[in-house]
C-alpha atoms as a PDB file:
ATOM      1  CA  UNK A   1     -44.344   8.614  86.147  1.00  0.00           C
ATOM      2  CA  UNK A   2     -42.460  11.680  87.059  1.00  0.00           C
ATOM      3  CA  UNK A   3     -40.471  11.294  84.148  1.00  0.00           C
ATOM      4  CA  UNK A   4     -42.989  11.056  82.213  1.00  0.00           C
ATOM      5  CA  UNK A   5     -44.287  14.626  83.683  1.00  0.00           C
ATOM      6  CA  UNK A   6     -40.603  16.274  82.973  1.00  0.00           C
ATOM      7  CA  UNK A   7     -40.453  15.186  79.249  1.00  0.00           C
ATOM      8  CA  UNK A   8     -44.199  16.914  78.554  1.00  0.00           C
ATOM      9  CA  UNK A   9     -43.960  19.714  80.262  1.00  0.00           C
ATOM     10  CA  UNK A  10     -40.282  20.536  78.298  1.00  0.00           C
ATOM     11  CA  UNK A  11     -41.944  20.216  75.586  1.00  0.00           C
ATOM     12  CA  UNK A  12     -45.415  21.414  76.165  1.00  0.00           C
ATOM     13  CA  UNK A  13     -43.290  25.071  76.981  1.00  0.00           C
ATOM     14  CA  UNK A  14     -41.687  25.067  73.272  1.00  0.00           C
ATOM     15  CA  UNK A  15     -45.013  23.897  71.458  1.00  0.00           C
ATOM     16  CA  UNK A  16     -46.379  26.905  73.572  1.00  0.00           C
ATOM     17  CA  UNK A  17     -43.675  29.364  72.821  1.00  0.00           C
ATOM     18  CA  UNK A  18     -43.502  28.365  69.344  1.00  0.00           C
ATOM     19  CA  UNK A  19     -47.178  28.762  68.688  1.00  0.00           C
ATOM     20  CA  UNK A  20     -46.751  32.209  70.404  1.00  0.00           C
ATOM     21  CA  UNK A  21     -43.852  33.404  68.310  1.00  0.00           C
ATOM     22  CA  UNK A  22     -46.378  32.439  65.168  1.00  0.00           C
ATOM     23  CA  UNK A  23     -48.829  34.552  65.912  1.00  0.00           C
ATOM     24  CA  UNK A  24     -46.263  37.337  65.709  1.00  0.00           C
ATOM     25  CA  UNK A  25     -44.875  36.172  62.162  1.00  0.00           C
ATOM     26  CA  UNK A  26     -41.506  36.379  63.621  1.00  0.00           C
ATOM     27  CA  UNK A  27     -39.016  34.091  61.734  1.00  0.00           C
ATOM     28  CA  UNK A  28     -42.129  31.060  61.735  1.00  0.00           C
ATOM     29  CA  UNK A  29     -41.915  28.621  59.252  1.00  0.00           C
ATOM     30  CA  UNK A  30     -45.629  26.254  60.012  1.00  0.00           C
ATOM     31  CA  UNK A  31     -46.035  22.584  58.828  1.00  0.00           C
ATOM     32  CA  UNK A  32     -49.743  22.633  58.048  1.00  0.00           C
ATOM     33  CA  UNK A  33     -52.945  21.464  55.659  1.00  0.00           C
ATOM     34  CA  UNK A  34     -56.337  21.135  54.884  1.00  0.00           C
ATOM     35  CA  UNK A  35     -57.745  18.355  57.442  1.00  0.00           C
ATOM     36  CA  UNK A  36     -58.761  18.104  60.866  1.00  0.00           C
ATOM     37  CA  UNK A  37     -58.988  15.132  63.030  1.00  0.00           C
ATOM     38  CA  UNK A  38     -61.778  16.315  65.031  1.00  0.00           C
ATOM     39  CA  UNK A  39     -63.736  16.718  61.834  1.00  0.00           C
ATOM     40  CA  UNK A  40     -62.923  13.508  60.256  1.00  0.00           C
ATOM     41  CA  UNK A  41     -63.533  11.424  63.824  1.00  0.00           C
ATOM     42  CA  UNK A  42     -65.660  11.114  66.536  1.00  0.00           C
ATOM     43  CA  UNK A  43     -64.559   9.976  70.712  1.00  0.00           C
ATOM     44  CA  UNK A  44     -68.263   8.502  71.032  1.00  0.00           C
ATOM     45  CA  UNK A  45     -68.118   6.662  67.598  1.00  0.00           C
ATOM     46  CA  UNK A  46     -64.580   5.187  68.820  1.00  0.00           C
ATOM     47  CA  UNK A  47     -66.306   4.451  71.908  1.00  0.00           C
ATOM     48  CA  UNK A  48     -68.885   2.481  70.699  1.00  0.00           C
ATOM     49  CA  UNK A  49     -66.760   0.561  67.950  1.00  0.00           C
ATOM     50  CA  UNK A  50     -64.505  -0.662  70.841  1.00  0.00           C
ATOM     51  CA  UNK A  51     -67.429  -1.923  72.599  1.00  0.00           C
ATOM     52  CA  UNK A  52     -69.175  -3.344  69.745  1.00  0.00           C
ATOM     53  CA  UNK A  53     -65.626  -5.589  68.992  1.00  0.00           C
ATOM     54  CA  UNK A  54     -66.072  -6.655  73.051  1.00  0.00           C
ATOM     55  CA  UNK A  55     -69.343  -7.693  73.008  1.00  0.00           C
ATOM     56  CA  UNK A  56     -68.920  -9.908  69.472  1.00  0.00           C
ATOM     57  CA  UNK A  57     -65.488 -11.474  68.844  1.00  0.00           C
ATOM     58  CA  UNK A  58     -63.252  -9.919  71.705  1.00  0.00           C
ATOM     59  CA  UNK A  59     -61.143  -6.871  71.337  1.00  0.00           C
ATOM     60  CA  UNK A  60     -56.812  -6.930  72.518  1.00  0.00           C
ATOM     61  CA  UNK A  61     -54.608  -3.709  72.201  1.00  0.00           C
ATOM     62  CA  UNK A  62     -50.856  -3.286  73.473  1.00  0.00           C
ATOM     63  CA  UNK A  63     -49.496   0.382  73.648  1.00  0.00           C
ATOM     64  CA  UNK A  64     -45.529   1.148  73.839  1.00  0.00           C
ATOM     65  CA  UNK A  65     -45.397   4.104  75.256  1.00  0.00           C
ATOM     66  CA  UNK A  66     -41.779   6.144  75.130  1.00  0.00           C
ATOM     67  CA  UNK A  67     -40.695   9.689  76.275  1.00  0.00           C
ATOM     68  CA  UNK A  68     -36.906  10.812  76.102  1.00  0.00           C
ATOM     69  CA  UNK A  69     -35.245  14.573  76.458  1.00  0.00           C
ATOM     70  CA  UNK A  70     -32.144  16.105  76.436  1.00  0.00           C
ATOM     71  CA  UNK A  71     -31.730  19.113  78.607  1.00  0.00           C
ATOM     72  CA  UNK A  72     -28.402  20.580  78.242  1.00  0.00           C
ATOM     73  CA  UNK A  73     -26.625  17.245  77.444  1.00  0.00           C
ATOM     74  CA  UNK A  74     -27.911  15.456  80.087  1.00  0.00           C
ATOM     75  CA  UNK A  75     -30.334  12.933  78.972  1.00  0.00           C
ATOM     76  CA  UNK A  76     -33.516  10.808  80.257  1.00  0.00           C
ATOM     77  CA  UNK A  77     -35.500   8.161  78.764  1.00  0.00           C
ATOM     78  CA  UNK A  78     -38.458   6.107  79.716  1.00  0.00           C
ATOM     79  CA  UNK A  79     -40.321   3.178  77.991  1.00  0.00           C
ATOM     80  CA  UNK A  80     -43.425   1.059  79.099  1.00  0.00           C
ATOM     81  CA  UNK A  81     -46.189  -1.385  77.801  1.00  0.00           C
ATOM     82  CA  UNK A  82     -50.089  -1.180  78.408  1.00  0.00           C
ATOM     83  CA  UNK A  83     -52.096  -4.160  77.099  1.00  0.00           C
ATOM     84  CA  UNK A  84     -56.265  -4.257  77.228  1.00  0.00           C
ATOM     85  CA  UNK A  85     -58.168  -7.159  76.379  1.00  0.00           C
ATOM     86  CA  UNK A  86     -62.028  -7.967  76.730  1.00  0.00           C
ATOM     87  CA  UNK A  87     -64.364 -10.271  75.631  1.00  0.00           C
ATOM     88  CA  UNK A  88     -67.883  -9.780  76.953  1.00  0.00           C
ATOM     89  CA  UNK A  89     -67.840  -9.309  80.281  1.00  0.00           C
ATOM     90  CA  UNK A  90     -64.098 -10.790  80.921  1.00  0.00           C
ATOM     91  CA  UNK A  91     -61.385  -7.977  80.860  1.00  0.00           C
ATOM     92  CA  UNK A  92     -57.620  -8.166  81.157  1.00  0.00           C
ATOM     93  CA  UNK A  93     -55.689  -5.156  82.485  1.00  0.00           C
ATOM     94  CA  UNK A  94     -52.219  -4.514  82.482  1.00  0.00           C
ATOM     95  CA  UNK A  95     -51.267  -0.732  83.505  1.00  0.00           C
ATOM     96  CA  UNK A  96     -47.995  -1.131  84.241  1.00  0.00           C
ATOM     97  CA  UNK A  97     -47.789   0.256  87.599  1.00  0.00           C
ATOM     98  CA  UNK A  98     -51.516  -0.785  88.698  1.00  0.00           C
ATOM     99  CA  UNK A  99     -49.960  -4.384  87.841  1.00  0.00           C
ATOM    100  CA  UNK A 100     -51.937  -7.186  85.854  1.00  0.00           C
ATOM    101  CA  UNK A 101     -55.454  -8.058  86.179  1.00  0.00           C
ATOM    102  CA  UNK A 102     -58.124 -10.431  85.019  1.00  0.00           C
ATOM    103  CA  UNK A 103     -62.061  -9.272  85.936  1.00  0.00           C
ATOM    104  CA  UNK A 104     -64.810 -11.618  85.333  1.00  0.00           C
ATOM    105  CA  UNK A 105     -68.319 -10.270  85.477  1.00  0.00           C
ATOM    106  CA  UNK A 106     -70.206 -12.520  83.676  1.00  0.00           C
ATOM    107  CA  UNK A 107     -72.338 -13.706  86.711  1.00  0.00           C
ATOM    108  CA  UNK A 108     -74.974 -11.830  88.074  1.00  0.00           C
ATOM    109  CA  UNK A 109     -74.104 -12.933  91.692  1.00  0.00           C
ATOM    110  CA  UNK A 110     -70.723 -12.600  92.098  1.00  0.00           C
ATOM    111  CA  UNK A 111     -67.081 -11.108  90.630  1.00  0.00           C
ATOM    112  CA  UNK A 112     -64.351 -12.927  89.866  1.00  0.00           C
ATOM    113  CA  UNK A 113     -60.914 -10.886  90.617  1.00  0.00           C
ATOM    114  CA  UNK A 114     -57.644 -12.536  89.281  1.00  0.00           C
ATOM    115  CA  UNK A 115     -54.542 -10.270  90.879  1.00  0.00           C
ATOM    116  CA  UNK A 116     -50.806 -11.550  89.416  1.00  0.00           C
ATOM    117  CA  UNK A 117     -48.513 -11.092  92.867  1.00  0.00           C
ATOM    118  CA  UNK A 118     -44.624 -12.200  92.637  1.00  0.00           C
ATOM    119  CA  UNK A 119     -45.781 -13.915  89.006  1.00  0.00           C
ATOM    120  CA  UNK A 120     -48.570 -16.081  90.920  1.00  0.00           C
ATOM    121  CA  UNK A 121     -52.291 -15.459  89.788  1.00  0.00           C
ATOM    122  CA  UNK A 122     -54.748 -15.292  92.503  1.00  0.00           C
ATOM    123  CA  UNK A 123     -58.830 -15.648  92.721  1.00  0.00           C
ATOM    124  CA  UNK A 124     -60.849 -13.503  95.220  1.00  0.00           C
ATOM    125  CA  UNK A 125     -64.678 -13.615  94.774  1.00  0.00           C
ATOM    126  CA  UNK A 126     -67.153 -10.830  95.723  1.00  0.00           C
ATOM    127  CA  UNK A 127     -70.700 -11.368  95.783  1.00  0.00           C
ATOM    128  CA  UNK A 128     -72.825  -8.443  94.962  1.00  0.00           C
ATOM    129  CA  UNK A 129     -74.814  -6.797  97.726  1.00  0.00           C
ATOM    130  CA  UNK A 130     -76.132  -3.478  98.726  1.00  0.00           C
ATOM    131  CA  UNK A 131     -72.613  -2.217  99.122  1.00  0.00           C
ATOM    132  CA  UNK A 132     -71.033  -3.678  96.127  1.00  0.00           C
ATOM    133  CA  UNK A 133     -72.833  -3.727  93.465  1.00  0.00           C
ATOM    134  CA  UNK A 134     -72.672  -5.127  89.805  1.00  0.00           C
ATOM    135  CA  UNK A 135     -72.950  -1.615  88.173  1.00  0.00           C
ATOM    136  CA  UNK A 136     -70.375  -0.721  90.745  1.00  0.00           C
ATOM    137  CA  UNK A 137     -67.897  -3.676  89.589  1.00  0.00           C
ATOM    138  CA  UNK A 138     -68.452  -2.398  85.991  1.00  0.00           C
ATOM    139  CA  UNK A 139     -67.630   1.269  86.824  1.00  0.00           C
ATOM    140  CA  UNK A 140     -64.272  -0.113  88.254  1.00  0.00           C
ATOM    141  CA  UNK A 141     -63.495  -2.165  85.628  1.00  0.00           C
ATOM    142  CA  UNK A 142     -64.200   0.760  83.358  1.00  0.00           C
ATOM    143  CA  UNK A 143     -62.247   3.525  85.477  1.00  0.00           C
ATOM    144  CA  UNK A 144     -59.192   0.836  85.436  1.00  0.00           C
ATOM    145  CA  UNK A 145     -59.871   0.199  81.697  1.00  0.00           C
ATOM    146  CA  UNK A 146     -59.967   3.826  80.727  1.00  0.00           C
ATOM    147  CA  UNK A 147     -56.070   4.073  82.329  1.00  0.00           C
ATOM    148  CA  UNK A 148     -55.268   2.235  78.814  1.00  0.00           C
ATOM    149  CA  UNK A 149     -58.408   3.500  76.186  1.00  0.00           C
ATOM    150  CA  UNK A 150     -57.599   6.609  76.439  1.00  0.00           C
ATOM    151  CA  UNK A 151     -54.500   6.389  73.891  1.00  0.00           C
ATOM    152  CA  UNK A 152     -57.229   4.768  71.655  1.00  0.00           C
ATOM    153  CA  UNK A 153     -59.278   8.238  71.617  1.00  0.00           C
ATOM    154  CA  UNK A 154     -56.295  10.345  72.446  1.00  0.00           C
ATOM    155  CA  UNK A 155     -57.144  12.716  69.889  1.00  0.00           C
ATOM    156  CA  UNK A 156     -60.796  12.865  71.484  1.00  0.00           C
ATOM    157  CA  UNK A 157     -59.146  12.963  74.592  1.00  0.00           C
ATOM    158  CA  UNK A 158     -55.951  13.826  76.484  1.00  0.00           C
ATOM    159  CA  UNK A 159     -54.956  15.518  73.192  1.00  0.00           C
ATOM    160  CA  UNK A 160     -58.236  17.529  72.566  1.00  0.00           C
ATOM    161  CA  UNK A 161     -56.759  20.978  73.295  1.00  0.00           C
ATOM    162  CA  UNK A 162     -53.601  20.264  71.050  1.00  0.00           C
ATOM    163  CA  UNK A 163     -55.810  19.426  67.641  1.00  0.00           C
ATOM    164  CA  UNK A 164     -58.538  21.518  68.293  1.00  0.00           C
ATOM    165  CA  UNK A 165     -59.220  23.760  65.775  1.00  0.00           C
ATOM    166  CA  UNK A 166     -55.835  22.544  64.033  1.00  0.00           C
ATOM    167  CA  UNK A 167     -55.843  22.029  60.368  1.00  0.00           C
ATOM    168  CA  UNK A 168     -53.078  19.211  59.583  1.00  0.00           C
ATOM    169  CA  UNK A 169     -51.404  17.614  56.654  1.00  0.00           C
ATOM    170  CA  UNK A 170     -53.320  14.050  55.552  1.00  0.00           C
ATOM    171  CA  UNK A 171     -52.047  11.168  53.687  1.00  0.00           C
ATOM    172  CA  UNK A 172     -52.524   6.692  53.520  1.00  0.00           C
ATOM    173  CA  UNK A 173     -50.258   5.066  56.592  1.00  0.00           C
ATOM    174  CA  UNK A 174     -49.871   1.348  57.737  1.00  0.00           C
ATOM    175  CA  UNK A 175     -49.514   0.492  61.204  1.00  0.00           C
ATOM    176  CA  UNK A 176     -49.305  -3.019  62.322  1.00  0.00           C
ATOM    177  CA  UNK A 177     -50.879  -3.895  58.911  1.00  0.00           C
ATOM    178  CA  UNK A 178     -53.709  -2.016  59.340  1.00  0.00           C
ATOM    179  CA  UNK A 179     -54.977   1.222  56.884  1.00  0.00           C
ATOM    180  CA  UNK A 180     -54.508   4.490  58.798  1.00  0.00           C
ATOM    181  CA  UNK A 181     -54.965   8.231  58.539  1.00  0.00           C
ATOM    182  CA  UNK A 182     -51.968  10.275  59.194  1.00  0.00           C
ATOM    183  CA  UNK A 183     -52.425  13.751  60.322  1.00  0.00           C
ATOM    184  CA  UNK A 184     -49.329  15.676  60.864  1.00  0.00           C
ATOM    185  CA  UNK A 185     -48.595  19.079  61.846  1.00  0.00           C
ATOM    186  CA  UNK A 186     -45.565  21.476  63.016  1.00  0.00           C
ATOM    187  CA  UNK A 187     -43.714  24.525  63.506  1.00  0.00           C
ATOM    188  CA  UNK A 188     -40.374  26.295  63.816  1.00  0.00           C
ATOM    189  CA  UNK A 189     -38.999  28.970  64.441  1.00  0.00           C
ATOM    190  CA  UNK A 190     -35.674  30.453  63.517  1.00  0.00           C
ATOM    191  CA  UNK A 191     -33.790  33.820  63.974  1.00  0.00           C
ATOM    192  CA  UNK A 192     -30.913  35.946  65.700  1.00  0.00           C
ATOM    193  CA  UNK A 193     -32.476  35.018  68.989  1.00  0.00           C
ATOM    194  CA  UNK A 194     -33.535  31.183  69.048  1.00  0.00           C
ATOM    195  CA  UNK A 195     -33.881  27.984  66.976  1.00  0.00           C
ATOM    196  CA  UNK A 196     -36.947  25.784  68.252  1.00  0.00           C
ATOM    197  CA  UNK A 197     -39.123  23.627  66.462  1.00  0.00           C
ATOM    198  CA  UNK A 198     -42.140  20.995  67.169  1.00  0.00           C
ATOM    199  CA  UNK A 199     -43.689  18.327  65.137  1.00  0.00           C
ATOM    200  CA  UNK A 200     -46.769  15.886  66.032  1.00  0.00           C
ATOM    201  CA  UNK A 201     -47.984  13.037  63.933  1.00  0.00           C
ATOM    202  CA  UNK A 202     -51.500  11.223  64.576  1.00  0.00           C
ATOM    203  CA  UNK A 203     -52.068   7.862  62.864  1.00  0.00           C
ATOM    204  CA  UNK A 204     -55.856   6.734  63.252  1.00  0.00           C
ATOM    205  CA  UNK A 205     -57.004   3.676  62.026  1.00  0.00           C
ATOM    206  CA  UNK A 206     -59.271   3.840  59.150  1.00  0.00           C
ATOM    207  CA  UNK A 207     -61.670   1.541  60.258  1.00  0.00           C
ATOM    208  CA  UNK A 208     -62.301   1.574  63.735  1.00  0.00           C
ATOM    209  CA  UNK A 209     -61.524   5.623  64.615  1.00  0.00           C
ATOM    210  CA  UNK A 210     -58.775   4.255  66.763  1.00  0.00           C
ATOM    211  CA  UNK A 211     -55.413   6.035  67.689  1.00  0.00           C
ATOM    212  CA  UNK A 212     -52.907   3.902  66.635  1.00  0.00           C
ATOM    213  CA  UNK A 213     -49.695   5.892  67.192  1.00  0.00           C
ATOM    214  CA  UNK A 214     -48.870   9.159  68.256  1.00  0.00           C
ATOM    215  CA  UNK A 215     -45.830  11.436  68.767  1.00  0.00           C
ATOM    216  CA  UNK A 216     -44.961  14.585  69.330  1.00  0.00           C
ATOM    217  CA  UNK A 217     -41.345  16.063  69.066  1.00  0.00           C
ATOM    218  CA  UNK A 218     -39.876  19.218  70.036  1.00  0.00           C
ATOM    219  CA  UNK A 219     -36.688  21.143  70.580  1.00  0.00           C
ATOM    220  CA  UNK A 220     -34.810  24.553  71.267  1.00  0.00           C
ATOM    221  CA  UNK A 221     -32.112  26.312  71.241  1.00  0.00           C
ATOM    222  CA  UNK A 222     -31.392  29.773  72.417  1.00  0.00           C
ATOM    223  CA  UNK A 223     -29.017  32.246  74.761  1.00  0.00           C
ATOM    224  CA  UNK A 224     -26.322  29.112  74.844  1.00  0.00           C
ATOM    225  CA  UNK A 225     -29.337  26.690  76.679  1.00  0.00           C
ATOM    226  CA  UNK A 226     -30.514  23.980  74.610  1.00  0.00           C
ATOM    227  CA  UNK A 227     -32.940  21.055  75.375  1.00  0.00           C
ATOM    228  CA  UNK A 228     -35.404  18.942  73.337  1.00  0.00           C
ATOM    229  CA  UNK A 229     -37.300  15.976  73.938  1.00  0.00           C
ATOM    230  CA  UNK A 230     -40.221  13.106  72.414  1.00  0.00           C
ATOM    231  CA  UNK A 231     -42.912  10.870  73.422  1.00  0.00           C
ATOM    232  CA  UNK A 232     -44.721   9.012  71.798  1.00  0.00           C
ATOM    233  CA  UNK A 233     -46.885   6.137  71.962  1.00  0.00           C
ATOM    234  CA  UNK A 234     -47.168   3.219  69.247  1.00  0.00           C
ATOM    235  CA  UNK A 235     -49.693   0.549  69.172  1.00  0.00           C
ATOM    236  CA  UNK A 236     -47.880  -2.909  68.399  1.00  0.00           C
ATOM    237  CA  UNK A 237     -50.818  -5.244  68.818  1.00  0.00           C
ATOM    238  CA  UNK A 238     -54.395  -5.261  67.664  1.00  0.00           C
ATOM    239  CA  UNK A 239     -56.715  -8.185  67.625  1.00  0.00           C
ATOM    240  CA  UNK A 240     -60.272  -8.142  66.532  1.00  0.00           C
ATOM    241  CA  UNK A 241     -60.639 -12.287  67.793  1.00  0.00           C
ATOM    242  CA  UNK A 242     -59.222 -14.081  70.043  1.00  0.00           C
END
């Protein structure tokens, strides 16, 4: 998504520059608290919670993932879904532009590969041999998998560099009915020479250590240039049975 790429790197430069201008104290107002996500959760713990909900009653997420920015009044947006389901060893896959996918390991012979083409599902079958193996099915089930997990451990993640260290404001959220942790953090800066500002706000679910929503929001203005821009990604369905 080369969009995608546009929107964070606008906005990775003002989290940057406004991060820089606070460690000079110069016109810095910070947005900050007492907690830190890194502290309070653990990727592996996520990790194994996920995996613990496949192997039992099934585990289904669906991410909406959005990214918009203005850059001197001209605008672009983007939106897309991501949906992961599993159940033992069955796993549906839809990343968007890798397309929709069903993978069936359960037999110890042979993998079942559903591939939707032109709205039609079709059924290939590979048996395991020395050059394809069963551990090698998993792996690519898991690399494919990963595409959409890793909003679920973002903060563990992707994000890793952005919280560490970071102490951030914590109160009680609901997302999709569901009891979250919101962490939330930000700066801004404001003076003779520029106005810029960035916010980001984490929710993690409460029980499971999973990244429910995140987004991160940033703008500046300075010299007669101005641009700001936001993504974010929400999760809008969660199913521990199915």
């Amino acid at each position: 998504m080369k969009k995608r790429t546009k929107f964070i790197l606008l906005i990775t430069v003002i989290v940057a520059f406004c991060v820089m201008l606070t460690a000079c104290n110069f016109g810095v107002s910070v947005i900050e608290g007492d907690y830190s996500i890194e502290e309070d959760y653990k990727i592996e713990d996520t990790k194994t919670k996920i995996n613990t909900m496949r192997t039992s009653d099934g585990i289904s997420l669906k991410y909406e993932i959005e990214a918009s920015s203005t850059d001197n009044q001209e605008t672009a947006s983007d939106k897309q879904t991501v949906s992961y389901a599993s159940k033992n060893d069955i796993y549906y896959i839809n990343a968007t532009e890798e397309g929709e996918h069903y993978f069936d390991l359960t037999s110890d012979e042979y993998e079942d590969y559903y591939e939707k083409i032109d709205d039609v599902w079709t059924i290939k079958r590979y048996y395991y041999n020395e050059e394809f193996t069963k551990k090698e099915a998993q792996e690519e089930v898991d690399s494919l998998s990963n595409i959409i997990l890793v909003y679920s451990f973002y903060y563990g993640g992707e994000a890793k560099d952005e919280v560490s260290g970071v102490k951030m404001k914590k109160e009680d959220a609901t997302i999709i009915n569901r009891s979250c942790d919101k962490y939330s953090w930000g700066v801004s800066v404001n003076n003779a020479l520029i106005s810029a500002g960035a916010t980001t706000d984490c929710y993690i679910d409460k029980e499971t250590g999973i990244c429910l929503k995140w987004a991160l929001s940033a703008g500046a203005s300075a010299f007669g240039e101005s641009g700001n821009g936001g993504i974010s990604f929400t999760c809008k369905e969660f199913k521990t049975s199915f």
